[in-house]
Protein backbone atom coordinates (compact mmCIF):
# COMPACT_ATOMS: atom_id res chain seq x y z
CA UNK A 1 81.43 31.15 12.46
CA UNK A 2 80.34 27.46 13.21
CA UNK A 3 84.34 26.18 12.97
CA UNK A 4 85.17 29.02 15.13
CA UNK A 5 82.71 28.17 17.79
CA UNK A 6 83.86 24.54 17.98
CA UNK A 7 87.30 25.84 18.35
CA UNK A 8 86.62 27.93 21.12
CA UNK A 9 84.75 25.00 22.97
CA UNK A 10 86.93 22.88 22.43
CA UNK A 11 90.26 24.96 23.58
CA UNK A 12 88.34 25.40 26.90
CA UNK A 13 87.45 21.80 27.20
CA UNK A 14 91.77 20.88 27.04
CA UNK A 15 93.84 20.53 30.48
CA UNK A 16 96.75 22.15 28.82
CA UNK A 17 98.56 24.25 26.38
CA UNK A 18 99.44 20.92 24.38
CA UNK A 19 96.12 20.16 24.63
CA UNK A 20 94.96 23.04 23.08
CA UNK A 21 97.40 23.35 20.55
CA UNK A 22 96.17 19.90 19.35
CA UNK A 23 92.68 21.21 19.37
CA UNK A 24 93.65 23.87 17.10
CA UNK A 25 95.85 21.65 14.27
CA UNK A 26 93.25 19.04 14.53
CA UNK A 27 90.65 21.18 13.73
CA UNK A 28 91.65 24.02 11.52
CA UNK A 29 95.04 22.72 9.89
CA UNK A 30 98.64 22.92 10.47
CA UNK A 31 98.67 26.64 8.83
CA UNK A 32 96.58 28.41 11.11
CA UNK A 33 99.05 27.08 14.44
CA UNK A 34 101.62 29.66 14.21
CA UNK A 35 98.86 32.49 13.86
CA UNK A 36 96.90 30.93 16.80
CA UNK A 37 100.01 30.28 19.12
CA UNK A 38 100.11 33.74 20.44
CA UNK A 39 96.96 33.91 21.96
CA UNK A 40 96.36 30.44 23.23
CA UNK A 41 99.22 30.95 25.14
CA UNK A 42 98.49 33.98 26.58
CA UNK A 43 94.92 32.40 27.67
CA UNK A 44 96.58 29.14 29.02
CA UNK A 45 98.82 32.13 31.28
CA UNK A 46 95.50 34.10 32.54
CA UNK A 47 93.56 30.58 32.77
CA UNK A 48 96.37 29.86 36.05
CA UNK A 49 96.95 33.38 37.26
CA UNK A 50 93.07 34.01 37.69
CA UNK A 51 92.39 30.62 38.22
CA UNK A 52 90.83 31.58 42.03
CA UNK A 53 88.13 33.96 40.37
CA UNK A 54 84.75 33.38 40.16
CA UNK A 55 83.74 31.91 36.02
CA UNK A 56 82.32 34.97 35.21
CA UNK A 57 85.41 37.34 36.38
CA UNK A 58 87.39 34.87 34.22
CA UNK A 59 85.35 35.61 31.00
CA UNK A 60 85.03 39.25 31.57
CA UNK A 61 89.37 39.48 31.36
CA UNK A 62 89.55 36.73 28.72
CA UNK A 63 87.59 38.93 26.22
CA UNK A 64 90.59 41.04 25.50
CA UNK A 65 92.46 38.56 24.38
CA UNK A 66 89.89 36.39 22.32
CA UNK A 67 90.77 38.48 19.11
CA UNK A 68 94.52 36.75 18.65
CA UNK A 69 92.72 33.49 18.23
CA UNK A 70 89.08 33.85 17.95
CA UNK A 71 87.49 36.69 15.58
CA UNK A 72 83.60 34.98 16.01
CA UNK A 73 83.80 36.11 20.05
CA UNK A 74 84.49 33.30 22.21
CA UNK A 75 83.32 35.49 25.07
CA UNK A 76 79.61 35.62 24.22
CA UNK A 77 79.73 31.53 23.42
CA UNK A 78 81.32 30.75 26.76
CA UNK A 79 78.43 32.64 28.62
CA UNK A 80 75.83 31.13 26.43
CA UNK A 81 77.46 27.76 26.55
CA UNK A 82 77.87 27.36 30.12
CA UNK A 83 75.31 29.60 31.43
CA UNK A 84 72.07 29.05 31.23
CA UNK A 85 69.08 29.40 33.39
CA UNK A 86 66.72 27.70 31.71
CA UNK A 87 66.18 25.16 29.09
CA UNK A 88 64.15 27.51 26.74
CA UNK A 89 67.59 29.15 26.70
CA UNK A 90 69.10 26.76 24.34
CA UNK A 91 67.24 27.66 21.14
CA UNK A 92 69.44 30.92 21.49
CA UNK A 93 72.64 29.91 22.02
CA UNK A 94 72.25 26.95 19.64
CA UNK A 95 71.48 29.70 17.10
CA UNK A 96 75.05 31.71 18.45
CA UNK A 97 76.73 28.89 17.86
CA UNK A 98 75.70 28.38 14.36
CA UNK A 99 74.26 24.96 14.71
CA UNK A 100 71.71 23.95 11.69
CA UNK A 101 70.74 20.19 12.96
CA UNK A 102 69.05 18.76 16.13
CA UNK A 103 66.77 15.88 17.71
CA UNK A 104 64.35 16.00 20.36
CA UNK A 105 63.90 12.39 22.32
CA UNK A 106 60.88 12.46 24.09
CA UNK A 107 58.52 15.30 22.17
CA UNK A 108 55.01 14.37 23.30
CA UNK A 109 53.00 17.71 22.50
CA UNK A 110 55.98 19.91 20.66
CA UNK A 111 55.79 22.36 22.83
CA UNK A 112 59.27 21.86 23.72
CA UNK A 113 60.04 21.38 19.88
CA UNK A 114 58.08 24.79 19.07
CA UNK A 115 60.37 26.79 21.89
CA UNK A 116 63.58 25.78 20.55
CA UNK A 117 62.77 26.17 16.70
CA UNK A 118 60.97 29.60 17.48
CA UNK A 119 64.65 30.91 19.01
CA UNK A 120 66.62 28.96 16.14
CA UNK A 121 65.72 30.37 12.90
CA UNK A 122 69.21 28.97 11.70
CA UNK A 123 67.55 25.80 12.23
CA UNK A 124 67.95 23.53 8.87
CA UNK A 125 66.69 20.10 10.05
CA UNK A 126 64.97 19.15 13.57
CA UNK A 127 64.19 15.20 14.18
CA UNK A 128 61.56 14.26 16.60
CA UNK A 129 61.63 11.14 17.87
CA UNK A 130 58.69 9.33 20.17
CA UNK A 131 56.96 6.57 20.05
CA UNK A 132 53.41 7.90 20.93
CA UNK A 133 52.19 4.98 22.65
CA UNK A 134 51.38 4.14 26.05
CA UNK A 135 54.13 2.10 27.46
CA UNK A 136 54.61 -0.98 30.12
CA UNK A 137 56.44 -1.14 33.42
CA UNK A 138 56.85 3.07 33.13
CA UNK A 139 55.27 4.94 36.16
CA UNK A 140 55.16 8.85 34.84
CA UNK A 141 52.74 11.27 33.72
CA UNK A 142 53.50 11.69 30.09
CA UNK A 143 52.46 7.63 30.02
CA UNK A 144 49.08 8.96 28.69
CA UNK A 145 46.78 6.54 26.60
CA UNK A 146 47.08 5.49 23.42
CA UNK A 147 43.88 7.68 22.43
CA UNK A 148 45.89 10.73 23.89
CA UNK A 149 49.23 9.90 22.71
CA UNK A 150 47.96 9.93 19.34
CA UNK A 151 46.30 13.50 19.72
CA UNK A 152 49.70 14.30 20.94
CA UNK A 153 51.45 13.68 18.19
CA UNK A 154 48.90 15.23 15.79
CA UNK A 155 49.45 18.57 18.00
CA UNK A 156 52.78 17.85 17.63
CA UNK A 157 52.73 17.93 13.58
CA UNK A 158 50.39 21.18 13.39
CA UNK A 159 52.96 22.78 15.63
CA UNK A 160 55.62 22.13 13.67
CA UNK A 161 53.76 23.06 10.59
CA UNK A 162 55.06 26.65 10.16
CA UNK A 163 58.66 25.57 11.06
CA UNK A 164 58.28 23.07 7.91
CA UNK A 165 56.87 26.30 5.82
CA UNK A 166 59.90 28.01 6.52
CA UNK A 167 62.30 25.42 4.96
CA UNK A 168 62.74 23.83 8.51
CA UNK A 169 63.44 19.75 7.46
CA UNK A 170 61.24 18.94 10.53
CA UNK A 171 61.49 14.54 10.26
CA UNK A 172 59.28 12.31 12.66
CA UNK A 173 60.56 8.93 13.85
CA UNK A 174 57.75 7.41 15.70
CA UNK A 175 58.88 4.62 17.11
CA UNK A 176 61.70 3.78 20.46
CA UNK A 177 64.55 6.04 20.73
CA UNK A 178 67.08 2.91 19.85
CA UNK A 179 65.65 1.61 16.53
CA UNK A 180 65.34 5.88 15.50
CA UNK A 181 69.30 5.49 16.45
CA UNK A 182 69.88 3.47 13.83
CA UNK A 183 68.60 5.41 11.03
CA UNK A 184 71.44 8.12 11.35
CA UNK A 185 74.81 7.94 10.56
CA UNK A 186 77.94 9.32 13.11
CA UNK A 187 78.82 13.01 13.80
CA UNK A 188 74.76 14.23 12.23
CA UNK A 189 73.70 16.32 14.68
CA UNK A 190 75.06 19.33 16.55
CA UNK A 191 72.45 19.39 18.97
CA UNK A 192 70.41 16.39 20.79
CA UNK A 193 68.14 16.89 23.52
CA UNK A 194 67.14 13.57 25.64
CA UNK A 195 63.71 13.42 27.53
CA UNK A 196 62.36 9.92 26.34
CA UNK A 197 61.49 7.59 29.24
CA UNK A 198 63.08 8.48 32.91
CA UNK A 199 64.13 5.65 34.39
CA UNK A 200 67.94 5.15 35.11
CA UNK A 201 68.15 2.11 31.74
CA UNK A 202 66.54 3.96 29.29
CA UNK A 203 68.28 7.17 29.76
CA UNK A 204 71.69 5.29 29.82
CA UNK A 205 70.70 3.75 26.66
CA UNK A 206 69.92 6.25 24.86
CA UNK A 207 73.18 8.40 25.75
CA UNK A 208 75.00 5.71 25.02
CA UNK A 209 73.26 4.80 21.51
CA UNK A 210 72.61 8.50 20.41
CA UNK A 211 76.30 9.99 21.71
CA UNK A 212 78.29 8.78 18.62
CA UNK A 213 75.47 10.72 17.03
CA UNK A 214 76.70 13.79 18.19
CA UNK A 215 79.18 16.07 16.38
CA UNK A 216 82.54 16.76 17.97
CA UNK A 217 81.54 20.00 19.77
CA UNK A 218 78.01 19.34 19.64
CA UNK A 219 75.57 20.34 22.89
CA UNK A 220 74.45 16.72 24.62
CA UNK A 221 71.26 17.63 26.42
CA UNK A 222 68.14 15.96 28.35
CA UNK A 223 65.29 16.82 31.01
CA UNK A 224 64.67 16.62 34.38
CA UNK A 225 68.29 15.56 36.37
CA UNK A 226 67.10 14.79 39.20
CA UNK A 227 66.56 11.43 41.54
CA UNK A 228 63.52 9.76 42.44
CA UNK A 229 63.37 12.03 45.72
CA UNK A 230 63.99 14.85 44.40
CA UNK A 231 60.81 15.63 42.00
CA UNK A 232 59.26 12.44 40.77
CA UNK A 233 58.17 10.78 43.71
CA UNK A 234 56.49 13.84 44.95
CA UNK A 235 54.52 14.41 42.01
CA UNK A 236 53.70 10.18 42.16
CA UNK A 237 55.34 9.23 39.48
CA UNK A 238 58.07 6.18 40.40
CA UNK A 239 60.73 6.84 38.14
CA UNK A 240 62.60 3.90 39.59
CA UNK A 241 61.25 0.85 37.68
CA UNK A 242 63.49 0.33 34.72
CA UNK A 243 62.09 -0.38 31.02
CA UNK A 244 63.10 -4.23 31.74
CA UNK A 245 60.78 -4.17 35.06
CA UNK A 246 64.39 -4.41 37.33
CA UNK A 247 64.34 -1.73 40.42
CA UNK A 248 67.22 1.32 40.29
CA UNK A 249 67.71 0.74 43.73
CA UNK A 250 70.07 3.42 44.26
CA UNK A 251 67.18 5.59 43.29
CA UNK A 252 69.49 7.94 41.33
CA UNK A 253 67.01 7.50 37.78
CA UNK A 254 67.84 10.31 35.83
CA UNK A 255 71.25 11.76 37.08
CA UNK A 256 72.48 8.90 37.97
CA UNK A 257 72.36 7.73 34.43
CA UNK A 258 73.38 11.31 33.77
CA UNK A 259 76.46 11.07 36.37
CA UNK A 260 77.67 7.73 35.27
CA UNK A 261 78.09 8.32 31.28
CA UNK A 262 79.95 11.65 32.13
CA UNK A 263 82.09 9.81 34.30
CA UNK A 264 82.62 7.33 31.75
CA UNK A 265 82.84 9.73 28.91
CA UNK A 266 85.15 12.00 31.54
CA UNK A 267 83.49 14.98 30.24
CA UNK A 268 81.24 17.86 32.53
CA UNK A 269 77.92 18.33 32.95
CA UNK A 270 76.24 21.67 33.28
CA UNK A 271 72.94 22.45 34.65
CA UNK A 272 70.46 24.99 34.13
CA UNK A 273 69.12 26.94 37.44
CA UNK A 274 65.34 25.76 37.20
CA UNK A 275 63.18 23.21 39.02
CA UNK A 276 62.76 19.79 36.94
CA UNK A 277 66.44 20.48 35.45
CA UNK A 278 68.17 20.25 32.03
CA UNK A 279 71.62 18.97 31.83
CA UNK A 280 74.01 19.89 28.97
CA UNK A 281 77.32 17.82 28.22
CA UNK A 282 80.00 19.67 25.60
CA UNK A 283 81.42 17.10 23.39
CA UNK A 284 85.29 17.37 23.04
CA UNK A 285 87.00 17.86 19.54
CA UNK A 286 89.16 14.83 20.90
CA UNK A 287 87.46 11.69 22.13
């Protein structure tokens, strides 16, 4: 089920029926082309004759052809992959898609960590990373004192406590999101979810040092894209003071960072239909 999820991702994420083809030997073997041909083709031909429809029209007439090429349902992983409303959506699909291992950046109480793991009981190991400490130069309300930070993280353990009883490898890295980076090898996770500090440097670092992370495939996710006007500076919080105390003066903070590494990284961003929204990046087979 897992190799034929990443499969159907990643024949959606190619421009072309080469494209796709090349998804399909890279990933399952030379053997499984021929078998496969028919029905990528025939979705390449319906991807340009109903390519004025609305997404969802699209899905509803690809189902009868995901059969030639896709027996786990590409349908159902398409709407859950691309569709969600909000962020306490993702335990579920990440539990469709047969993922086992994720990170949370940015945990504070768990209650975030609780959410997911509650809708992922194919869950085998969840890393929380956070310092717990109250940091310089960073204007936002989860910048609690260090008396606070460290009841946090206590909550945080108790709430992970039953996850851990259920065989859930639940591991703590409390310390910054770049020396936690470090500890983990390429392609470990199928799932990370970025909400460590907001400002425009520290979110581009830690796409940028958690990405190779990722599994080709995997869901590339974080909190609250939005700019500095468009949340945080009503709520007083001045997300525009960088870790280094430099000024984003474009005032972008969160999706600009956002914006730029999927520009870079030429790959789309999806967002969820909620206020203080979650982004959610696909990462192609081929990079």
């Amino acid at each position: 089920m897992q190799k034929d999820a990443r499969i159907c991702i990643a024949l959606f994420q190619q421009p072309g029926i080469y494209g796709r083809m090349h998804v399909v030997m890279q990933v399952t073997g030379r053997k499984k082309v021929c078998k496969l041909f028919a029905g990528i083709l025939i979705l390449t031909m319906v991807c340009w004759s109903l390519e004025s429809y609305v997404h969802s029209s699209i899905l509803d007439r690809l189902s009868q052809y995901e059969n030639a090429y896709n027996p786990g349902g590409c349908r159902d992983l398409l709407l859950s992959k691309l569709i969600f409303k909000h962020r306490n959506d993702l335990g579920a699909i990440l539990q469709k898609l047969g993922f086992t291992v994720g990170a949370e950046l940015g945990v504070q109480q768990g209650f975030f960590a609780e959410t997911t793991l509650k809708q992922w009981p194919g869950a085998k190991t969840y890393l929380l990373v956070d310092v717990w400490s109250e940091q310089d130069k960073y204007s936002d309300a989860a910048n609690v004192n260090n008396a606070k930070q460290n009841n946090y993280y206590e909550q945080t353990k108790h709430r992970m406590s039953p996850f851990i009883a259920n065989g859930v490898d639940v591991q703590i890295c409390r310390n910054f999101t770049s020396i936690c980076a470090k500890q983990y090898p390429a392609h470990y996770f199928d799932y990370i979810y970025v909400d460590a500090r907001h400002d425009f440097k520290s979110v581009y670092m830690d796409l940028v040092d958690w990405w190779p992370k990722l599994k080709p495939a995997g869901i590339f996710a974080g909190h609250d894209y939005v700019s500095q006007n468009e949340g945080p500076a009503q709520s007083g919080q001045d997300w525009t003071i960088n870790f280094d105390g430099t000024i984003d003066t474009t005032g972008t903070v969160v999706k600009g960072a956002v914006n730029k590494f999927a520009a870079e990284q030429n790959v789309t961003v999806h967002v969820s239909q909620e206020a203080w929204p979650t982004w959610a990046i696909i990462k192609p087979v081929i990079h």
